[in-house]
N, C-alpha and C. Protein backbone atom coordinates (compact mmCIF):
# COMPACT_ATOMS: atom_id res chain seq x y z
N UNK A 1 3.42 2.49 -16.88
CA UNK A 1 3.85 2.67 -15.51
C UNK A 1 5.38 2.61 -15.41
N UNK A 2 5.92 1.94 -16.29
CA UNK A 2 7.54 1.64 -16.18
C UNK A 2 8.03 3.23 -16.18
N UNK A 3 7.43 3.70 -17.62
CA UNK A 3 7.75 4.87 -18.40
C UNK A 3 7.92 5.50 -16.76
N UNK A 4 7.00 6.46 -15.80
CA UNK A 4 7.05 6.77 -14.72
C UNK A 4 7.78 6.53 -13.93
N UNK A 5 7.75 5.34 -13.39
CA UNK A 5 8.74 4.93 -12.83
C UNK A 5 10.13 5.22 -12.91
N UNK A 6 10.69 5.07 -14.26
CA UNK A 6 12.00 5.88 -15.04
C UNK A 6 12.05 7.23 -14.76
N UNK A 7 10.96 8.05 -14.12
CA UNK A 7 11.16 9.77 -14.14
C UNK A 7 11.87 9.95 -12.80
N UNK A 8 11.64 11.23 -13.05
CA UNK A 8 12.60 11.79 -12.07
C UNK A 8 11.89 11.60 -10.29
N UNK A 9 11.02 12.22 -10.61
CA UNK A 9 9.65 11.94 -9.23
C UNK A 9 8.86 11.24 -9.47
N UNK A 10 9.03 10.08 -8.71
CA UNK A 10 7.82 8.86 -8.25
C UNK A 10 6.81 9.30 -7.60
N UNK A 11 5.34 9.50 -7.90
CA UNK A 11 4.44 9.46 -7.59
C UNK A 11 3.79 8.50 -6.23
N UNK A 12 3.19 7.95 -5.62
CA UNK A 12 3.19 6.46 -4.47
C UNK A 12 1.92 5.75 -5.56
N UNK A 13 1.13 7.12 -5.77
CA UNK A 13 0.26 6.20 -7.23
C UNK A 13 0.91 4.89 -8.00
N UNK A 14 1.99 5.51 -8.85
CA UNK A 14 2.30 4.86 -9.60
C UNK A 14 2.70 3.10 -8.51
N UNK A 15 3.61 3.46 -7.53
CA UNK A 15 3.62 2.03 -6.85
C UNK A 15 2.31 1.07 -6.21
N UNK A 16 1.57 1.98 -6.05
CA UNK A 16 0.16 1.08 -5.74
C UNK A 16 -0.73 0.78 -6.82
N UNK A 17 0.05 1.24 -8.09
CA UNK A 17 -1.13 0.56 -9.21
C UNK A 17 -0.33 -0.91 -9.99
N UNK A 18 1.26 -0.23 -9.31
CA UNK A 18 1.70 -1.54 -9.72
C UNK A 18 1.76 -2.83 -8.95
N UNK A 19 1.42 -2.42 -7.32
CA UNK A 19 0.98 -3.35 -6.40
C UNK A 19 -0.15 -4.37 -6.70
N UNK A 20 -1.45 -3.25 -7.34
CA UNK A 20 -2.79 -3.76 -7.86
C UNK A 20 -2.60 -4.99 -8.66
N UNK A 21 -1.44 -4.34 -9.73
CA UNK A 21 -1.01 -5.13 -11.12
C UNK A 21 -0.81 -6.45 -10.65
N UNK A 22 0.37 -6.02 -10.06
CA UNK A 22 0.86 -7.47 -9.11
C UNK A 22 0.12 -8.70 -8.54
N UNK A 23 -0.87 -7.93 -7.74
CA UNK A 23 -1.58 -8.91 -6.84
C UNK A 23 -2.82 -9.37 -7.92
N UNK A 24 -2.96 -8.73 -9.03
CA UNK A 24 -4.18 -9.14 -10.41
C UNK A 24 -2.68 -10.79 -11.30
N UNK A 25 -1.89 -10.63 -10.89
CA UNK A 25 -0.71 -11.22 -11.44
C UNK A 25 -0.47 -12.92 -10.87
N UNK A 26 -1.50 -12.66 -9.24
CA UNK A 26 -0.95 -13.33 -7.62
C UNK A 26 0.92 -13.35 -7.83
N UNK A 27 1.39 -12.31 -7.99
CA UNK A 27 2.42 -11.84 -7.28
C UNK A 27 2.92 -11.39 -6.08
N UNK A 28 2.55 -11.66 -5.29
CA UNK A 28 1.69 -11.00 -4.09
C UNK A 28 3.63 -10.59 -3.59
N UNK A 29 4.76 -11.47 -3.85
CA UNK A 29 5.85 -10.90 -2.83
C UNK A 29 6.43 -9.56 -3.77
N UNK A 30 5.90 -9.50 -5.20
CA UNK A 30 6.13 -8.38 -5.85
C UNK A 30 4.66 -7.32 -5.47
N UNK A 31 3.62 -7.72 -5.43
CA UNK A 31 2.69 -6.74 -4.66
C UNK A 31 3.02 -6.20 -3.27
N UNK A 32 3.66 -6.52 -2.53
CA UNK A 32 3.71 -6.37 -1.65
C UNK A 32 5.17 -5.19 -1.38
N UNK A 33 6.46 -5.50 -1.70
CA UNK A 33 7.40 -4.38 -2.29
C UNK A 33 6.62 -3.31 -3.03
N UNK A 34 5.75 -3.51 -3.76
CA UNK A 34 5.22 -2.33 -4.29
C UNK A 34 4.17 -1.18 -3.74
N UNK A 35 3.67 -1.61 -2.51
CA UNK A 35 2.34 -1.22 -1.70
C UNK A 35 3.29 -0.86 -0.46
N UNK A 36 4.83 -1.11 0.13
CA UNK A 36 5.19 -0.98 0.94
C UNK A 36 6.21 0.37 0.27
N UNK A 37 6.47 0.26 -0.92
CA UNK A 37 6.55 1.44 -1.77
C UNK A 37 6.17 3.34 -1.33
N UNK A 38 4.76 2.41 -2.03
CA UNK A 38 4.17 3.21 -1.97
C UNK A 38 3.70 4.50 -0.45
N UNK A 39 3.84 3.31 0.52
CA UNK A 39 3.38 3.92 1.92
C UNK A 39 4.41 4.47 2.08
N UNK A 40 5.88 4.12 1.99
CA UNK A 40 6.94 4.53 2.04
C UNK A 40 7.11 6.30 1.77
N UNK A 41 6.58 6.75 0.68
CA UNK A 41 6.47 7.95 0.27
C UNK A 41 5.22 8.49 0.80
N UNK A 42 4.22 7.77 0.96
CA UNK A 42 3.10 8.81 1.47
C UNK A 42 2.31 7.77 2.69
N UNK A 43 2.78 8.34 3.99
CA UNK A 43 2.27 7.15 5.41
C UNK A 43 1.09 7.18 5.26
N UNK A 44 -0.01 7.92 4.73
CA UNK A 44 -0.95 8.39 4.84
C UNK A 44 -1.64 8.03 4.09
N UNK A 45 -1.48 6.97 3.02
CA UNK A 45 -1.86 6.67 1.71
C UNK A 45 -2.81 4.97 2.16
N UNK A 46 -4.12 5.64 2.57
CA UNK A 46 -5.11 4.39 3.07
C UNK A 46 -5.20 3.13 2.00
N UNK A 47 -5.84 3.57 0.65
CA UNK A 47 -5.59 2.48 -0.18
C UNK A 47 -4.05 1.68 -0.44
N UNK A 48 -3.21 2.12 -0.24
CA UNK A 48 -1.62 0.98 0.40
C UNK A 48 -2.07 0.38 1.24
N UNK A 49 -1.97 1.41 2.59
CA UNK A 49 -2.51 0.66 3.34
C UNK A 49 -2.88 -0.55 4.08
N UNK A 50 -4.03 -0.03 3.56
CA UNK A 50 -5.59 -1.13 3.14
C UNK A 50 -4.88 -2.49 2.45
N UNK A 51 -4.57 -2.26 1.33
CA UNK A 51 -4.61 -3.27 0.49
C UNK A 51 -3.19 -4.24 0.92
N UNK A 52 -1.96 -3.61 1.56
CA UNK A 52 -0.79 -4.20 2.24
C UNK A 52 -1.49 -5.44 3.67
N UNK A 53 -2.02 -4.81 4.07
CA UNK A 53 -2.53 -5.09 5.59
C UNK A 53 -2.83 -6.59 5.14
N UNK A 54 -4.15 -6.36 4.20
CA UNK A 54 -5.02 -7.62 3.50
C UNK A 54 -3.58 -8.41 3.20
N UNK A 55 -3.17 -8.06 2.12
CA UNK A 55 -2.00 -9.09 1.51
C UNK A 55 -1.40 -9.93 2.47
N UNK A 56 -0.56 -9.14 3.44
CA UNK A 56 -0.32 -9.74 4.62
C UNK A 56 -0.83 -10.52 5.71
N UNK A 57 -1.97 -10.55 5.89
CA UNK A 57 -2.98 -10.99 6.21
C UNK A 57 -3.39 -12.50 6.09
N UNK A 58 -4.02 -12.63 4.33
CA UNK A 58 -4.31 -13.48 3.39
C UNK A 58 -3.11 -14.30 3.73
N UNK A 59 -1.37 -13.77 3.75
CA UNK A 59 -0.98 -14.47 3.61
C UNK A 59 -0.33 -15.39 5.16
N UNK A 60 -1.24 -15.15 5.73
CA UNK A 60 -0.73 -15.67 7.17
C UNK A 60 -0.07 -15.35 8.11
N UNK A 61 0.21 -13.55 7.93
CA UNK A 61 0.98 -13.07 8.45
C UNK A 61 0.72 -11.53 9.23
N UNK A 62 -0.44 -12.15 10.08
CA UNK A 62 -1.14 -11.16 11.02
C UNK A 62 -0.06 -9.93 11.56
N UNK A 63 1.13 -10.88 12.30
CA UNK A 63 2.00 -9.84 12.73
C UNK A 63 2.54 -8.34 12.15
N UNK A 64 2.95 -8.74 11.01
CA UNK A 64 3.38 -8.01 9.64
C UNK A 64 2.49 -7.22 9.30
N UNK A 65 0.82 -7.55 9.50
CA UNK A 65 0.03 -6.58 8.78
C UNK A 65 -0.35 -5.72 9.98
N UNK A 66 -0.07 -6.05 11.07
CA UNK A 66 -0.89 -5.36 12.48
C UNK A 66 -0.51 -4.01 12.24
N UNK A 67 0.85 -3.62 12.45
CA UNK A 67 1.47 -2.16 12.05
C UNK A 67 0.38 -1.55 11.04
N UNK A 68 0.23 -2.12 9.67
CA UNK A 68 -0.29 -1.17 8.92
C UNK A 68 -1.81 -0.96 9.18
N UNK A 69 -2.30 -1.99 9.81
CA UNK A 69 -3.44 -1.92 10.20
C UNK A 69 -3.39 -0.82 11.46
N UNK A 70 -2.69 -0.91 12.34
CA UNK A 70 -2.75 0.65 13.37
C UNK A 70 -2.64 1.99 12.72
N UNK A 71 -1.49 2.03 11.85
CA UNK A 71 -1.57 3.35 11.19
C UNK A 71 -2.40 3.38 10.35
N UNK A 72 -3.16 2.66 9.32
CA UNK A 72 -4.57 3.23 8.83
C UNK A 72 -5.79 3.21 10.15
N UNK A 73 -5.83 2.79 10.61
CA UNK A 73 -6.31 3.33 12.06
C UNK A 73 -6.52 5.36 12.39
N UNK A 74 -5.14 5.24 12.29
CA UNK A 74 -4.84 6.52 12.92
C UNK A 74 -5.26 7.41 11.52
N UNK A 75 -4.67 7.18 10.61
CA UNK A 75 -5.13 8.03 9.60
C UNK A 75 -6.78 8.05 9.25
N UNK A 76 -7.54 7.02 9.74
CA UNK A 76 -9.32 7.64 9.63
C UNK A 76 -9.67 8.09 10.73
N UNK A 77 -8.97 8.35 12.13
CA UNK A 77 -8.79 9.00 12.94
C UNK A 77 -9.06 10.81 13.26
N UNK A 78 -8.10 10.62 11.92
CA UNK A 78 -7.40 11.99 11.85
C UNK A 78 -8.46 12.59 10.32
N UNK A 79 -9.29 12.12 10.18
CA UNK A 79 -10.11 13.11 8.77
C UNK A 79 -11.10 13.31 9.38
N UNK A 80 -11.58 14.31 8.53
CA UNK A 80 -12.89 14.91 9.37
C UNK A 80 -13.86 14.01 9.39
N UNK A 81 -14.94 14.66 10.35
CA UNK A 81 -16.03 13.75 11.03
C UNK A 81 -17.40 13.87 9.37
N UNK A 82 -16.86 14.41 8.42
CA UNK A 82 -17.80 14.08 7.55
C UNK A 82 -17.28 13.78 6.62
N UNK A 83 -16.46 13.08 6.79
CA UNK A 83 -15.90 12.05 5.84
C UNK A 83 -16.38 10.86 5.82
């Protein structure tokens, strides 16, 4: 993942697997830079998201996660009805 990271174009993949890494680590204030990363490049990216919201959450910090919790909101909103 470093290797990637070093390229030219960042993927949001690559930051939410290192979020995963992180929070498998309980790194959670380095999971959390990394999942905010990730959304950063793609708003739309539910598993960030998802998994930011929780972090924030878990960590007592409803306020902080509410935002990401509205915009994944909006983004299952917005996919089709057979999804």
């Amino acid at each position: 993942l470093q290797m990637l990271l070093d390229g030219k174009e960042v993927n949001e993949r690559v930051y939410f697997h290192l979020g995963m890494l992180a929070m498998d680590e309980k790194n959670f204030t380095l999971a959390e830079k990394w999942f905010r990363k990730a959304v950063e490049i793609r708003s739309d990216f539910r598993s960030a998201l998802f998994n930011l919201a929780l972090l924030l959450s878990e960590a007592r910090r409803p306020n902080d996660a509410l935002p990401y919790l509205m915009q994944l909101r909006e983004v299952r909103v917005k996919l089709p009805h057979n999804v």
